[in-house]
C-alpha atoms as a PDB file:
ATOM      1  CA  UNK A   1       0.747 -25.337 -23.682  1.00  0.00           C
ATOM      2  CA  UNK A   2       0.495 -21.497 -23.789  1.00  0.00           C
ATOM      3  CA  UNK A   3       2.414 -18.960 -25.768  1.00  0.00           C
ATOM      4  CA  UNK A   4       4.830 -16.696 -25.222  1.00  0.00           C
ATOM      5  CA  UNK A   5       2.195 -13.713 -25.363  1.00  0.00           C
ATOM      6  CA  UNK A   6      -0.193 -15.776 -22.936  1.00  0.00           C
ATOM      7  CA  UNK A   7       2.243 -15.543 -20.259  1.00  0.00           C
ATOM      8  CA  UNK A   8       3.112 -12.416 -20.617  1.00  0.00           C
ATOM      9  CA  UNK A   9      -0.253 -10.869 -20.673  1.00  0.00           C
ATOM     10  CA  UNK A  10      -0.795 -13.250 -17.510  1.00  0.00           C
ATOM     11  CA  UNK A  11       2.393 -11.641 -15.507  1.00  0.00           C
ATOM     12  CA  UNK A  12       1.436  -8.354 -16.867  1.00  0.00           C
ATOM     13  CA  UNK A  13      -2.546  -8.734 -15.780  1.00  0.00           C
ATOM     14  CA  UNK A  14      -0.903 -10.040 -12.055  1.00  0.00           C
ATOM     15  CA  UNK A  15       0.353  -6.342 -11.631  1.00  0.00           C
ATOM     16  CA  UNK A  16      -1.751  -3.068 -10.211  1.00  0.00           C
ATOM     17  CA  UNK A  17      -2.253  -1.054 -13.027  1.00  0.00           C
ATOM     18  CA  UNK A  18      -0.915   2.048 -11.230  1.00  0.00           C
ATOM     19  CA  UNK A  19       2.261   0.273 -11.957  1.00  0.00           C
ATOM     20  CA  UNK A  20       5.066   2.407 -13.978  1.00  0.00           C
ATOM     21  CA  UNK A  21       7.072  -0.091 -15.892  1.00  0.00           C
ATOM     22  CA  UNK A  22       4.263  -2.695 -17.327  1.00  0.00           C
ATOM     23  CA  UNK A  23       5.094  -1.958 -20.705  1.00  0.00           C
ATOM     24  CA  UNK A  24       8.907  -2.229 -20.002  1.00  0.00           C
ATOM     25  CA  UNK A  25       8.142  -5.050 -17.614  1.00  0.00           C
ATOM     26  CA  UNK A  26       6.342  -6.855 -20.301  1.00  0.00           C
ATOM     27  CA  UNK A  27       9.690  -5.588 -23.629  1.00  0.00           C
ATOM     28  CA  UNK A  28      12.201  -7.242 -21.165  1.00  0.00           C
ATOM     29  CA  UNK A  29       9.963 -10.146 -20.805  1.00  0.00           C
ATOM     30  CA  UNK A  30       9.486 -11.157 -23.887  1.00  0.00           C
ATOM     31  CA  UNK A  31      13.216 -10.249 -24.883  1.00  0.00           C
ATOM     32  CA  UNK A  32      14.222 -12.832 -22.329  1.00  0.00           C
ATOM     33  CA  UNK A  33      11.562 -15.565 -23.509  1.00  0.00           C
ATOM     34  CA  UNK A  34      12.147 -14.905 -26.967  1.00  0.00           C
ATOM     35  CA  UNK A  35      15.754 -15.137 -26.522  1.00  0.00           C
ATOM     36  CA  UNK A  36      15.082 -18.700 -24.567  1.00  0.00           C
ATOM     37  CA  UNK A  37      13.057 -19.904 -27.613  1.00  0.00           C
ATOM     38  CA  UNK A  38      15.426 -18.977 -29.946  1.00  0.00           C
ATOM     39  CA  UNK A  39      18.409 -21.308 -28.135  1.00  0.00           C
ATOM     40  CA  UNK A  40      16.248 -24.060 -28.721  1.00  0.00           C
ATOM     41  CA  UNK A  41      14.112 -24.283 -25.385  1.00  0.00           C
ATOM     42  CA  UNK A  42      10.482 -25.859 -25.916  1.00  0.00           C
ATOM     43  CA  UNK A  43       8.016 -23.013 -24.259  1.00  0.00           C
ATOM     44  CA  UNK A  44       7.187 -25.581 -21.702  1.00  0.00           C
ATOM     45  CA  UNK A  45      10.720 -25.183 -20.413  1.00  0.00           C
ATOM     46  CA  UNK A  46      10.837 -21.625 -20.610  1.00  0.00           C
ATOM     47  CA  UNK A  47       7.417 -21.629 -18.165  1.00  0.00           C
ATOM     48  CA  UNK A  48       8.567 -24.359 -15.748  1.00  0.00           C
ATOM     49  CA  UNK A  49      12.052 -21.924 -15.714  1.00  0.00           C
ATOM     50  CA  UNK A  50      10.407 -18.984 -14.795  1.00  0.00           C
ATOM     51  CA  UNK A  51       7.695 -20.359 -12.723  1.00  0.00           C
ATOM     52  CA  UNK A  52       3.999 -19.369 -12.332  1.00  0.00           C
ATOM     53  CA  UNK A  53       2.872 -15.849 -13.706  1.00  0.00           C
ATOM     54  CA  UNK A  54       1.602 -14.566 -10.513  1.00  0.00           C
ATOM     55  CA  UNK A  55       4.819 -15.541  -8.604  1.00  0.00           C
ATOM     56  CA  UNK A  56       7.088 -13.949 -11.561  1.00  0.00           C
ATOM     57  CA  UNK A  57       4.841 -10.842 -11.140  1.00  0.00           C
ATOM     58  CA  UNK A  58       5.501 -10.642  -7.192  1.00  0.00           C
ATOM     59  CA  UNK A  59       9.086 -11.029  -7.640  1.00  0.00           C
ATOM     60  CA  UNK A  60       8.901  -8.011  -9.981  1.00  0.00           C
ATOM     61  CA  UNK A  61       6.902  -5.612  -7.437  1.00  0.00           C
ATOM     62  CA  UNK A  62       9.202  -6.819  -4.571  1.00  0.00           C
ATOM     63  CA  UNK A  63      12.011  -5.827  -6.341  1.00  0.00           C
ATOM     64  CA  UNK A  64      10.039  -2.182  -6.983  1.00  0.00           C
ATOM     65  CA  UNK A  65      11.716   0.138  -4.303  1.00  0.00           C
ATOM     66  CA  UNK A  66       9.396   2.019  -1.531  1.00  0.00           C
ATOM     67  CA  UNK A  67       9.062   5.764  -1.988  1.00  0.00           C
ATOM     68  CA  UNK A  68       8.667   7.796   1.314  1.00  0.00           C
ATOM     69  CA  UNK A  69       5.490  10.181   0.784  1.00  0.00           C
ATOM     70  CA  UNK A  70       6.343  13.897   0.885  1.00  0.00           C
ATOM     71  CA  UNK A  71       6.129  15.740   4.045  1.00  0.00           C
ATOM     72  CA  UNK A  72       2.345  17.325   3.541  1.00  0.00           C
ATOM     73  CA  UNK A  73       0.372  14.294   2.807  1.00  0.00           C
ATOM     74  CA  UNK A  74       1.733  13.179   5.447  1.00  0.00           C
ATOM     75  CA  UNK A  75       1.044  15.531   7.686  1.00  0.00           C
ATOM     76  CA  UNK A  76      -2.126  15.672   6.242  1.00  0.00           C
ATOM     77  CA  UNK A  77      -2.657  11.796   7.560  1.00  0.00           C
ATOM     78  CA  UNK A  78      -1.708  13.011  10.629  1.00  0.00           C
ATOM     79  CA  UNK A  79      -4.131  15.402  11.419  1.00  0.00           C
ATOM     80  CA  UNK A  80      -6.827  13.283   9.878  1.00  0.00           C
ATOM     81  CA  UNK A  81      -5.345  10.514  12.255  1.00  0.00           C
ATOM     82  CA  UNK A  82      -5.377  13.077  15.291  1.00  0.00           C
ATOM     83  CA  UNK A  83      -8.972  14.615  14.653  1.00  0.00           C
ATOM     84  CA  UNK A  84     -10.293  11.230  14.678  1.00  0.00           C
ATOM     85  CA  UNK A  85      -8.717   9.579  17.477  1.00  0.00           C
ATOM     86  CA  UNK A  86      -9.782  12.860  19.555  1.00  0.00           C
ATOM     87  CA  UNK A  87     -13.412  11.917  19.493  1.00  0.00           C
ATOM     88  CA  UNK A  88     -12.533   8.740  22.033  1.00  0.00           C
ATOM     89  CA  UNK A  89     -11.124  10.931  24.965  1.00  0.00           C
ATOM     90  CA  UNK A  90     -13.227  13.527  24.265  1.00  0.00           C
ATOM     91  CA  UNK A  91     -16.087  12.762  26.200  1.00  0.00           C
ATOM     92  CA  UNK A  92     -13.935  11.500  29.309  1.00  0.00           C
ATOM     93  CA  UNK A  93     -12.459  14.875  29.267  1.00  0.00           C
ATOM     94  CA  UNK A  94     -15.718  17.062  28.821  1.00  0.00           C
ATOM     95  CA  UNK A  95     -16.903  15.256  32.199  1.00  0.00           C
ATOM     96  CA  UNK A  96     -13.772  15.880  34.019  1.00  0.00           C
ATOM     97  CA  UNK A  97     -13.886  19.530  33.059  1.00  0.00           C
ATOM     98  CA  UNK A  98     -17.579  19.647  34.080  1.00  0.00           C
ATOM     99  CA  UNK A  99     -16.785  18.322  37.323  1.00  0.00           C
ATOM    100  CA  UNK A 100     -14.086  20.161  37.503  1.00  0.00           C
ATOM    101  CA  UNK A 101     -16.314  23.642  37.104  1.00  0.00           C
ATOM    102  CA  UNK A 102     -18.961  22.017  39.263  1.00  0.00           C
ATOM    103  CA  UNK A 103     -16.526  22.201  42.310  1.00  0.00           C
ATOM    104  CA  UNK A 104     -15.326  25.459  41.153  1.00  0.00           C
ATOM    105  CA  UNK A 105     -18.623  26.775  41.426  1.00  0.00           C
ATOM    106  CA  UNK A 106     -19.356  25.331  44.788  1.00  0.00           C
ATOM    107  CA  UNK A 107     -16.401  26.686  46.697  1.00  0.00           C
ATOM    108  CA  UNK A 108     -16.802  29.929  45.264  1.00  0.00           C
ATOM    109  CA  UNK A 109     -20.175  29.930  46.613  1.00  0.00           C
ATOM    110  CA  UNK A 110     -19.006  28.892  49.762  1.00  0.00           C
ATOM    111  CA  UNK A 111     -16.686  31.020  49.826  1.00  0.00           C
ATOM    112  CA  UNK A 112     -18.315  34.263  49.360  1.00  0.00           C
ATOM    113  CA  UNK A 113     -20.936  33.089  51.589  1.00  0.00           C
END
Protein backbone atom coordinates (compact mmCIF):
# COMPACT_ATOMS: atom_id res chain seq x y z
CA UNK A 1 0.00 0.00 0.00
CA UNK A 2 1.53 3.48 -0.61
CA UNK A 3 0.42 6.88 0.49
CA UNK A 4 -1.02 9.59 -0.89
CA UNK A 5 2.45 11.54 -0.89
CA UNK A 6 4.21 8.32 -2.43
CA UNK A 7 2.26 8.65 -5.47
CA UNK A 8 2.48 11.88 -5.88
CA UNK A 9 6.15 12.27 -5.57
CA UNK A 10 6.14 9.15 -8.07
CA UNK A 11 3.89 11.14 -10.85
CA UNK A 12 5.78 14.20 -10.02
CA UNK A 13 9.47 12.35 -10.33
CA UNK A 14 7.84 10.76 -13.95
CA UNK A 15 7.96 14.45 -15.29
CA UNK A 16 11.18 16.47 -16.95
CA UNK A 17 12.08 18.84 -14.54
CA UNK A 18 12.05 21.68 -17.11
CA UNK A 19 8.40 21.21 -16.59
CA UNK A 20 6.32 24.53 -15.53
CA UNK A 21 3.41 23.31 -13.52
CA UNK A 22 5.02 20.39 -11.16
CA UNK A 23 4.18 22.14 -8.18
CA UNK A 24 0.59 22.91 -9.44
CA UNK A 25 0.56 19.50 -11.07
CA UNK A 26 1.38 17.93 -7.82
CA UNK A 27 -1.63 20.93 -5.41
CA UNK A 28 -4.31 19.60 -7.89
CA UNK A 29 -3.18 16.15 -7.29
CA UNK A 30 -3.36 15.81 -4.04
CA UNK A 31 -6.63 18.04 -3.88
CA UNK A 32 -8.22 15.37 -6.01
CA UNK A 33 -6.77 12.31 -3.89
CA UNK A 34 -7.41 13.93 -0.77
CA UNK A 35 -10.83 14.73 -1.76
CA UNK A 36 -11.23 10.78 -2.84
CA UNK A 37 -10.03 9.77 0.68
CA UNK A 38 -12.15 11.92 2.35
CA UNK A 39 -15.56 10.27 0.56
CA UNK A 40 -14.53 7.21 2.03
CA UNK A 41 -12.30 5.54 -0.80
CA UNK A 42 -9.49 3.09 0.63
CA UNK A 43 -6.06 4.54 -1.11
CA UNK A 44 -5.92 1.30 -2.94
CA UNK A 45 -8.97 2.46 -4.86
CA UNK A 46 -7.89 5.82 -5.38
CA UNK A 47 -4.46 4.16 -7.17
CA UNK A 48 -6.25 1.43 -9.17
CA UNK A 49 -8.67 4.75 -10.26
CA UNK A 50 -6.05 6.72 -11.45
CA UNK A 51 -3.78 4.11 -12.73
CA UNK A 52 0.05 3.78 -12.68
CA UNK A 53 2.17 6.99 -11.85
CA UNK A 54 4.10 7.01 -14.98
CA UNK A 55 0.93 6.66 -17.17
CA UNK A 56 -0.92 9.54 -15.00
CA UNK A 57 2.28 11.59 -15.64
CA UNK A 58 2.09 11.04 -19.60
CA UNK A 59 -1.43 11.90 -19.69
CA UNK A 60 -0.45 15.18 -17.99
CA UNK A 61 2.48 16.15 -20.58
CA UNK A 62 0.18 15.07 -23.50
CA UNK A 63 -2.27 17.28 -22.46
CA UNK A 64 0.75 20.18 -22.22
CA UNK A 65 0.22 22.19 -25.54
CA UNK A 66 3.29 22.53 -28.20
CA UNK A 67 4.84 25.98 -28.44
CA UNK A 68 6.21 26.93 -31.96
CA UNK A 69 9.95 28.26 -31.38
CA UNK A 70 10.42 31.92 -32.35
CA UNK A 71 11.55 32.79 -35.73
CA UNK A 72 15.58 33.19 -34.92
CA UNK A 73 16.32 29.97 -33.28
CA UNK A 74 14.92 28.73 -35.84
CA UNK A 75 16.57 30.14 -38.35
CA UNK A 76 19.45 29.63 -36.46
CA UNK A 77 18.75 25.59 -36.88
CA UNK A 78 18.56 26.26 -40.24
CA UNK A 79 21.71 27.52 -41.07
CA UNK A 80 23.37 25.10 -38.72
CA UNK A 81 21.26 22.45 -40.72
CA UNK A 82 22.45 24.06 -44.15
CA UNK A 83 26.28 24.51 -43.23
CA UNK A 84 26.36 20.98 -42.37
CA UNK A 85 24.58 19.28 -45.02
CA UNK A 86 26.89 21.47 -47.49
CA UNK A 87 29.96 19.49 -46.64
CA UNK A 88 28.29 16.23 -48.62
CA UNK A 89 27.99 17.98 -52.12
CA UNK A 90 30.78 19.88 -51.59
CA UNK A 91 33.37 17.82 -52.84
CA UNK A 92 31.22 16.59 -55.95
CA UNK A 93 30.98 20.16 -56.82
CA UNK A 94 34.74 21.26 -56.27
CA UNK A 95 35.54 18.42 -58.99
CA UNK A 96 33.00 19.53 -61.39
CA UNK A 97 34.26 23.09 -61.16
CA UNK A 98 37.85 21.80 -61.55
CA UNK A 99 36.96 20.05 -64.56
CA UNK A 100 35.07 22.54 -65.54
CA UNK A 101 38.31 25.14 -65.46
CA UNK A 102 40.43 22.30 -66.79
CA UNK A 103 38.50 22.50 -70.18
CA UNK A 104 38.38 26.15 -69.90
CA UNK A 105 41.94 26.27 -69.87
CA UNK A 106 42.44 23.90 -72.71
CA UNK A 107 40.32 25.61 -75.31
CA UNK A 108 41.67 28.81 -74.50
CA UNK A 109 44.95 27.44 -75.24
CA UNK A 110 43.79 26.09 -78.27
CA UNK A 111 42.35 28.76 -79.14
CA UNK A 112 44.94 31.34 -79.05
CA UNK A 113 47.20 28.91 -80.53
Amino acid sequence: MTTMDDYIRQVVDRMPSGTPLRAQIAQELTALIGERLSRGQSMDEVRRQLGDPASFADSYLSAEPLVAAAFWPRAGAKIVDFTSSRRSWRWPLWWCVRAALARWATWELACRS
